[in-house]
Every structure is written in C-alpha cells, then in structure tokens.
C-alpha atoms as a PDB file:
ATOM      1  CA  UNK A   1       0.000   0.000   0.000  1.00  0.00           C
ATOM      2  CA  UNK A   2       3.106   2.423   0.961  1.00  0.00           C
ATOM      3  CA  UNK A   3       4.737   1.526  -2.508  1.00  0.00           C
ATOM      4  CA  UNK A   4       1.776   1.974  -4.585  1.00  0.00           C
ATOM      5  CA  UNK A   5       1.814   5.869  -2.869  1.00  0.00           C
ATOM      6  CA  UNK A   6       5.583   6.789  -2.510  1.00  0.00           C
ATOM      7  CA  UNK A   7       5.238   5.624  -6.254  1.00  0.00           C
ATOM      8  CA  UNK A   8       2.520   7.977  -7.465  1.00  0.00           C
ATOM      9  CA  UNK A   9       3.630  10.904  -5.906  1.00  0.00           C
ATOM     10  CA  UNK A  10       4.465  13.410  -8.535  1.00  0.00           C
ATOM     11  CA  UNK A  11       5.021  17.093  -9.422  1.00  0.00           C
ATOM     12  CA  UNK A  12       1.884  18.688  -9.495  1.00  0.00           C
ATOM     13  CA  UNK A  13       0.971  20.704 -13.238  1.00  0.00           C
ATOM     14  CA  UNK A  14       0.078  23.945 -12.892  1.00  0.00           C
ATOM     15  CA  UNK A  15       0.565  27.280 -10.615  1.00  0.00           C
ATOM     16  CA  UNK A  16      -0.209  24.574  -7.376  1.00  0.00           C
ATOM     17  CA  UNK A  17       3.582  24.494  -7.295  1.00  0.00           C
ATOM     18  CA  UNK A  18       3.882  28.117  -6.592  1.00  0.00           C
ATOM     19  CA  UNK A  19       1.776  27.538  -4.099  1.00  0.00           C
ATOM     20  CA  UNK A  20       2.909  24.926  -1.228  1.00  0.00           C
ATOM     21  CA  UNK A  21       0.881  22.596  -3.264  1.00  0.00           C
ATOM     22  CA  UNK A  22       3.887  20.981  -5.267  1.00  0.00           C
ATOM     23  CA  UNK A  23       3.650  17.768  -5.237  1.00  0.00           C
ATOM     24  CA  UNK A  24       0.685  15.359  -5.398  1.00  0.00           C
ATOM     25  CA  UNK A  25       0.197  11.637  -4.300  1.00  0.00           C
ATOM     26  CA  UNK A  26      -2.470   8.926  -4.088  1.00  0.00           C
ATOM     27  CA  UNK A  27      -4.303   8.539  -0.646  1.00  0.00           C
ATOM     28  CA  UNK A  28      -4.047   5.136   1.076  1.00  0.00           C
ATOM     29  CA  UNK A  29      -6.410   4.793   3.968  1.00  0.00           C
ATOM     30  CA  UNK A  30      -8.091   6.439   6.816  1.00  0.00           C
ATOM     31  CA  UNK A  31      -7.438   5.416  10.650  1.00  0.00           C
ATOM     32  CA  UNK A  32     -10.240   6.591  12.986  1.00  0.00           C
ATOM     33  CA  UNK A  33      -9.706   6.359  16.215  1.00  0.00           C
ATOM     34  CA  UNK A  34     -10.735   7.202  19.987  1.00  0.00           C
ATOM     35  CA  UNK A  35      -8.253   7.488  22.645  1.00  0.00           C
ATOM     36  CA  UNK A  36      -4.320   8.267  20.831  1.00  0.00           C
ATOM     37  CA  UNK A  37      -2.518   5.189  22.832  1.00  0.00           C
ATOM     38  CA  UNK A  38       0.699   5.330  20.334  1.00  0.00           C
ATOM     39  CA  UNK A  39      -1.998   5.261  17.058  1.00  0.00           C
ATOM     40  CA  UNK A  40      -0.906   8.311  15.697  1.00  0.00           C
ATOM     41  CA  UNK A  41       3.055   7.260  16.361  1.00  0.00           C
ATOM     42  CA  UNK A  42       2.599   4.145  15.096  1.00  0.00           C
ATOM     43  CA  UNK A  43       1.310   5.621  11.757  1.00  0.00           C
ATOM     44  CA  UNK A  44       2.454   8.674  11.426  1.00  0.00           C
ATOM     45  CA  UNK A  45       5.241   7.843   9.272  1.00  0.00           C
ATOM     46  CA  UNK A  46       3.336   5.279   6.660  1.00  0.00           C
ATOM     47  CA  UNK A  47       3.300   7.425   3.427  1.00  0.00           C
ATOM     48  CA  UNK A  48      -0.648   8.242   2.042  1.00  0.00           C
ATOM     49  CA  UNK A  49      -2.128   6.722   5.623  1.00  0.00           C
ATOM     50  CA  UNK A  50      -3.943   9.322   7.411  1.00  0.00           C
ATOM     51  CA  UNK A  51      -5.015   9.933  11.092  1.00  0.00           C
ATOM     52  CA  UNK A  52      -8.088  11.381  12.439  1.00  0.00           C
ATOM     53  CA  UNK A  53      -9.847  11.476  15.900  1.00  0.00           C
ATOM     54  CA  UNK A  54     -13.402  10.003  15.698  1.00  0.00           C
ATOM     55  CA  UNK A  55     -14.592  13.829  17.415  1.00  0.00           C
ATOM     56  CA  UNK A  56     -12.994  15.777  14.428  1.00  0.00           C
ATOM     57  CA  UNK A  57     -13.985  13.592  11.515  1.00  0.00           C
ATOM     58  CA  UNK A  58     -13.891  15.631   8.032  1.00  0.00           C
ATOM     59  CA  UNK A  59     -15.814  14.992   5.110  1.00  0.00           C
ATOM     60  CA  UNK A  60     -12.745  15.509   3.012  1.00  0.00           C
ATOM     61  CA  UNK A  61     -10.752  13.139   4.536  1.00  0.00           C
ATOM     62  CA  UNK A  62     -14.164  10.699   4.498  1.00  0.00           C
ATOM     63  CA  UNK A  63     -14.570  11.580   0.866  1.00  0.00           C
ATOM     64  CA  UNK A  64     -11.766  13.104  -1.300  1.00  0.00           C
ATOM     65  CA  UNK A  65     -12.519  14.245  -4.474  1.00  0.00           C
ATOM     66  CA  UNK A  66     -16.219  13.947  -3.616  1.00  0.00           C
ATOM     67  CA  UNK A  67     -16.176  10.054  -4.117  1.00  0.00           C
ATOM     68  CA  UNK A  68     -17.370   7.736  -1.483  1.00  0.00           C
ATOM     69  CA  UNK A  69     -15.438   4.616  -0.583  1.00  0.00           C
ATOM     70  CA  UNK A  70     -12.611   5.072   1.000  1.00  0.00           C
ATOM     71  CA  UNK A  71     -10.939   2.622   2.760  1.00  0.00           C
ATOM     72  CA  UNK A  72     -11.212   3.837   6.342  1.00  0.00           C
ATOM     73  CA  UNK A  73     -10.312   1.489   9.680  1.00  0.00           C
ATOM     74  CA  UNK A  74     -12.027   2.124  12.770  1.00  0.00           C
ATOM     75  CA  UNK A  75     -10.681   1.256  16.587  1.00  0.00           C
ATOM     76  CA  UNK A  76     -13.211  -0.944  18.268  1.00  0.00           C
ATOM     77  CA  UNK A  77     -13.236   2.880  20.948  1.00  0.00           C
ATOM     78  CA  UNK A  78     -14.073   5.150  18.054  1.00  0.00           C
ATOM     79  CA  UNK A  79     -16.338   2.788  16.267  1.00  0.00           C
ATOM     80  CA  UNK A  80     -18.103   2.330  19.641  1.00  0.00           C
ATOM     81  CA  UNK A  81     -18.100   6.227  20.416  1.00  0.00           C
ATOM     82  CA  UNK A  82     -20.008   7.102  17.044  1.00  0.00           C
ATOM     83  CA  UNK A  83     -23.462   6.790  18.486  1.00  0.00           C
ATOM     84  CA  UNK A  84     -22.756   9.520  21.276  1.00  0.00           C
ATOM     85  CA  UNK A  85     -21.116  11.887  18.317  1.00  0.00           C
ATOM     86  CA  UNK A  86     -23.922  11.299  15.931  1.00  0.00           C
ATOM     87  CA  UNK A  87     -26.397  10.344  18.038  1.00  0.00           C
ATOM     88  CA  UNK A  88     -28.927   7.953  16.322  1.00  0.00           C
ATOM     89  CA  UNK A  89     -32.927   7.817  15.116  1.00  0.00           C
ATOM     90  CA  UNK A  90     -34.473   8.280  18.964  1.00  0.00           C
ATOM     91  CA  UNK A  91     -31.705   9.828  20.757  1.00  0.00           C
ATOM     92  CA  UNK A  92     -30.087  13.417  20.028  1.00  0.00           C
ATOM     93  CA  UNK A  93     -26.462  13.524  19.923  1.00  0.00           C
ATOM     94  CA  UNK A  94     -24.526  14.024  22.804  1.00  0.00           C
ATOM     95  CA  UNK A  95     -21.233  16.168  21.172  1.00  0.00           C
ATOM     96  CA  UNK A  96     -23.095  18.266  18.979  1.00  0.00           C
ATOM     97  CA  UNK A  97     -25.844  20.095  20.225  1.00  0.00           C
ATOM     98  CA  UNK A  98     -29.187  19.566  18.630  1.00  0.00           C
ATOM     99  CA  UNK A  99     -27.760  16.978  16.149  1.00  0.00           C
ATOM    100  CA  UNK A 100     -30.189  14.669  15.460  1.00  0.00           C
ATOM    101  CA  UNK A 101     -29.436  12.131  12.207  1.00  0.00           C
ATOM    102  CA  UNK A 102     -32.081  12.900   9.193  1.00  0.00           C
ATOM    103  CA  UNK A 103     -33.940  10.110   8.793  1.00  0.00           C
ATOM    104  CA  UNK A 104     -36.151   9.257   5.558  1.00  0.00           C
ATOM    105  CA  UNK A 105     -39.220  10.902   4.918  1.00  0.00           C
ATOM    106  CA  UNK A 106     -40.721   7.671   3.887  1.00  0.00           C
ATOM    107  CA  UNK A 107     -40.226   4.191   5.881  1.00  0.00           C
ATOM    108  CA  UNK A 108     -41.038   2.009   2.767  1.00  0.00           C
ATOM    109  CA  UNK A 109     -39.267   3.023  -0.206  1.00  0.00           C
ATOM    110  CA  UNK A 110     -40.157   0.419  -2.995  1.00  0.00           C
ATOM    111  CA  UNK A 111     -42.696   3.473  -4.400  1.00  0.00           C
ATOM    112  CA  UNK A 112     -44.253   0.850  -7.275  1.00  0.00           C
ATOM    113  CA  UNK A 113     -45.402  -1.505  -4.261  1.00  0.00           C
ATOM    114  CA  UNK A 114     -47.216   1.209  -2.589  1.00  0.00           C
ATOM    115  CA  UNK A 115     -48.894   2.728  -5.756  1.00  0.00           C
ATOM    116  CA  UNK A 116     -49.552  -1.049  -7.190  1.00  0.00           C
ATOM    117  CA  UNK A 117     -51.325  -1.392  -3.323  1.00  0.00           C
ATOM    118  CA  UNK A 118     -55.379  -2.029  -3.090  1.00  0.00           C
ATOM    119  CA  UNK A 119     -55.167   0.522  -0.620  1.00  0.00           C
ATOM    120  CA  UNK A 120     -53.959   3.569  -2.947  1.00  0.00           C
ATOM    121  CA  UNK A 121     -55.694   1.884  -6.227  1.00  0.00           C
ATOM    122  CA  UNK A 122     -59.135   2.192  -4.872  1.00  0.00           C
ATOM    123  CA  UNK A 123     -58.831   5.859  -4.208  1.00  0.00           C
ATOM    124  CA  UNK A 124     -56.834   7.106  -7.132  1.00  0.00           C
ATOM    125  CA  UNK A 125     -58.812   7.767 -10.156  1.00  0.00           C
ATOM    126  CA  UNK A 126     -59.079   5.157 -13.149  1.00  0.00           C
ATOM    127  CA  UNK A 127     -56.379   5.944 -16.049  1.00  0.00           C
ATOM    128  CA  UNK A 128     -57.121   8.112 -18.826  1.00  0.00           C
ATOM    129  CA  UNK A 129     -56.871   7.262 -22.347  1.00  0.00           C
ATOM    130  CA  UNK A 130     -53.689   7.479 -23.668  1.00  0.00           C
ATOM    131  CA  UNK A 131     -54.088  11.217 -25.771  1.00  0.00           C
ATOM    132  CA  UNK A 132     -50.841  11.585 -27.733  1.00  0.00           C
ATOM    133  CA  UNK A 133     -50.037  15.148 -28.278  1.00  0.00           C
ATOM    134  CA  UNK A 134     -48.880  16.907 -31.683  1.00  0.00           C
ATOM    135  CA  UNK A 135     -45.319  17.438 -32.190  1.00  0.00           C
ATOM    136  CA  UNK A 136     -45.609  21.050 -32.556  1.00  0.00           C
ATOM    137  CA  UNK A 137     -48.869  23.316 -33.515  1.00  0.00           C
ATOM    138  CA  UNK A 138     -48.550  26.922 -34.215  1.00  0.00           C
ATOM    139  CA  UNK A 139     -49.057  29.593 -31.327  1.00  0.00           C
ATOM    140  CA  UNK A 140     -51.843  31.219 -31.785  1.00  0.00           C
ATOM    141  CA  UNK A 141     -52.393  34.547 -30.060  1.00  0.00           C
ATOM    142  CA  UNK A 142     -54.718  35.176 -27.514  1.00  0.00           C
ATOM    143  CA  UNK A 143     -55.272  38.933 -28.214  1.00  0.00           C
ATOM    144  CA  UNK A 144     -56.226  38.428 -31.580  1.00  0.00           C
ATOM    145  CA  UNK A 145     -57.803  34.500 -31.436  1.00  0.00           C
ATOM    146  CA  UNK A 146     -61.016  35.201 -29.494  1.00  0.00           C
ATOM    147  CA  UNK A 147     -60.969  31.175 -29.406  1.00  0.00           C
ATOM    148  CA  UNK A 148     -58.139  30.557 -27.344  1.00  0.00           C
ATOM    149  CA  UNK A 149     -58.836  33.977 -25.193  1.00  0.00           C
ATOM    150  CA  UNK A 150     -61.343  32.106 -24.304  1.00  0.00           C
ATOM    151  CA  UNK A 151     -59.979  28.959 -23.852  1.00  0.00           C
ATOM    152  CA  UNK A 152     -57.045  30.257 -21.747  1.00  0.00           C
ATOM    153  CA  UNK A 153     -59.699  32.574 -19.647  1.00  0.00           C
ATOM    154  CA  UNK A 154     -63.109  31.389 -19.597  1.00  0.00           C
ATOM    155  CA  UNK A 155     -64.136  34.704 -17.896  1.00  0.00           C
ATOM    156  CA  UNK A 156     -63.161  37.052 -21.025  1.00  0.00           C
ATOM    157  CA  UNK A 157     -66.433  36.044 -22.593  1.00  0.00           C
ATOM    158  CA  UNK A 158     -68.372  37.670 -20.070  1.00  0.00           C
ATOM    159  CA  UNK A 159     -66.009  40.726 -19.887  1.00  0.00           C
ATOM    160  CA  UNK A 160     -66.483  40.920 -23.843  1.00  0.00           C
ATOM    161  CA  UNK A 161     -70.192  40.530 -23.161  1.00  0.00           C
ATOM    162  CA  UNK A 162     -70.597  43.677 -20.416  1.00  0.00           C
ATOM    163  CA  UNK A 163     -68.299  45.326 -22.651  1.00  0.00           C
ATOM    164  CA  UNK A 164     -70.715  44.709 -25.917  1.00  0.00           C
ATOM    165  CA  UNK A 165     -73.633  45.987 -23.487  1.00  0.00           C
ATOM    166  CA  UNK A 166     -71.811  48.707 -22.175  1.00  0.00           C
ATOM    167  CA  UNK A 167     -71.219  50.220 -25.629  1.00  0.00           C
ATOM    168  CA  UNK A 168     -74.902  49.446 -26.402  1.00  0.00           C
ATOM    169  CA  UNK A 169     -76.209  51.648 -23.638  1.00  0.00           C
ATOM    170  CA  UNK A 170     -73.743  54.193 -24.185  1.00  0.00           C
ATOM    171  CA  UNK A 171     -74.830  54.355 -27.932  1.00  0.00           C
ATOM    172  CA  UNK A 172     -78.790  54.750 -27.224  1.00  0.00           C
ATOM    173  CA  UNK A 173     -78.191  57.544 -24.626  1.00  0.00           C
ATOM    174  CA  UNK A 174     -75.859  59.709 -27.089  1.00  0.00           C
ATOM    175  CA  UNK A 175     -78.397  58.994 -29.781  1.00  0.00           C
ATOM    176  CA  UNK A 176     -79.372  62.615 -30.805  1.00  0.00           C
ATOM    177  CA  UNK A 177     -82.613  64.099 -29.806  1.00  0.00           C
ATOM    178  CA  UNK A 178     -84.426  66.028 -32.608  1.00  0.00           C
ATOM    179  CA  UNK A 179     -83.965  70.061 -30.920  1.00  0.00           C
ATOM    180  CA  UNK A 180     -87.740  72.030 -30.987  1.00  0.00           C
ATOM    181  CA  UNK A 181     -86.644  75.552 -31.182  1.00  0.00           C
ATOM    182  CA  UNK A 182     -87.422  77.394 -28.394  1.00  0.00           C
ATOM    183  CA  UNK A 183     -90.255  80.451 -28.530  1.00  0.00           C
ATOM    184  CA  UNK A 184     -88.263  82.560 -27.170  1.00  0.00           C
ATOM    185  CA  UNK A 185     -85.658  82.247 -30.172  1.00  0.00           C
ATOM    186  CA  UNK A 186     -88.165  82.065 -32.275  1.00  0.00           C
ATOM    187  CA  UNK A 187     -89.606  85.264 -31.868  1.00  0.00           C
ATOM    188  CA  UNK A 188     -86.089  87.171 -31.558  1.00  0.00           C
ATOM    189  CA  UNK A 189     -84.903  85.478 -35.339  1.00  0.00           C
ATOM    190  CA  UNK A 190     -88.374  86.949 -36.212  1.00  0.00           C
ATOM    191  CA  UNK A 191     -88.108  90.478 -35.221  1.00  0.00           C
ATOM    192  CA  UNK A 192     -84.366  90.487 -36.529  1.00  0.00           C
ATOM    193  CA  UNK A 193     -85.183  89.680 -39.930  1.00  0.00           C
ATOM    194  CA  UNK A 194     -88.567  91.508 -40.422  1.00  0.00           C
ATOM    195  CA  UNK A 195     -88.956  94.019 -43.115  1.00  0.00           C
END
C-alpha cells in the first residue's frame, strides 16, 4: 500500500507548485480512532495513511474528491463512540448540540409496491386514455384569437359581453334628440329679420 503511494507521488501541473501545493500523491487509507494510545506514532510515518480522531472527523478526509469509498479502519473505541457523536434515530447527539441524524421521509421506499397497493388503487382515479399530443402546432395569439382567449380565460367572454352591453347603452343615450326651437328664439330670429 506504501509503494503503490511513494510511487505515485508526482510534481503537481500547474501554478499549485507556486503555491505549497507541489507535489501530489495517491491517498491510502483512513485510521479513525478514539483514545491516541501510540496510534498516531505508530502511523504517522506510513506514506498516504492518514489519522483522524473520531470527534474531528472531516468529510474531506471521508470523501476526497467527492467520491465515497474510501478505505477507512475504525478502533473498536471510536467505532463504539459514534453513536454519542452522531447520536442515532431516537436519541439526540450528545457532542453536537441539537444533532439529530435525518432520517427518511418515507419508511417504505419500494414506491411501485405502494402505488400497485389495493389501498392507494381504490382511491386514485381510473387511467385516462392514452391522448398523444402533436409534435408542434402553431401559437396562436390570444389577443387576436377570441378562441383561445377564451380557452385560456373562460371569464373574457363575459367581460367581452358587459363590454358589448356597455357600448350598447352608451350608444342609445348619445343617440341625438331632434332640438324644438325654443319660442323665445323664435320670436327674436323673427323680429331680426322683419322688413
């Protein structure tokens, strides 16, 4: 395992060099542990092998690169002590406060079993026909295509309508009157214009 690491470790490409990043090297695996009796002596010089207490576990030493699987040995202490840091389902944890793990939102998760149950099938309504839809029809617009106004908003046919009686109203009240001329005027025009 030491080998396969010493003999990957190469100069890194690019401005990491520059920047106490210089070389780079396969990982080998992760030690967890509890209590440090010697553990972190005893591997401290192994090339790629990496220590970590079980309190201060890091999700890129857990995970590097974002990939899950690495090979990570627990002490039978740590391994034991990862209830109280975690806590579990019923009990919070004890190290971090308020930690509680998430559980799943669902306790049965084979989904088709559940739908495919008597209990869901005799609520749900019956299937549909199968209606295949056009590739592509042409967009029609609404302002103009009175049809699909109406369509889209059921309600703009009785708008149109109060509109349509609204103009109807309007048009009988400013209907002109014919004028009688008033006697009044009458008599004035006629003393104007007599001989």
């Amino acid at each position: 395992m030491s080998s396969r690491v010493s003999n990957s470790r190469k100069l890194r490409a690019g401005k990491g060099k520059m920047r106490n990043r210089r070389h780079r090297q396969r990982r080998g695996p992760l030690v967890v542990y509890n209590e440090d009796n010697g553990v972190v002596k005893a591997f401290r010089n192994l090339p790629g092998v990496e220590i970590v207490n079980v309190r201060r576990l890091n999700l890129l030493q857990l995970a590097p690169g974002g990939h899950l699987g690495r090979f990570v040995i627990w002490t039978q202490g740590a391994f034991g002590l990862l209830d109280e840091v975690f806590g579990t389902f019923e009990k919070a944890s004890v190290y971090k406060k308020d930690y509680i793990l998430p559980s799943a939102k669902i306790t049965n998760p084979d989904v088709t079993r559940l739908i495919n149950s008597d209990e869901i099938q005799s609520v749900v309504r019956p299937a549909g026909q199968k209606v295949q839809k056009r590739p592509w029809t042409q967009k029609k617009n609404p302002l103009v295509n009175k049809a699909v106004l109406f369509r889209l908003n059921p309600y703009a046919k009785t708008l149109r309508r109060h509109e349509l009686l609204k103009q109807e109203r309007l048009k009988k009240k400013a209907a002109p009157k014919p004028k009688k001329p008033a006697a009044a005027g009458k008599a004035f025009l006629d003393t104007l214009f007599a001989p």
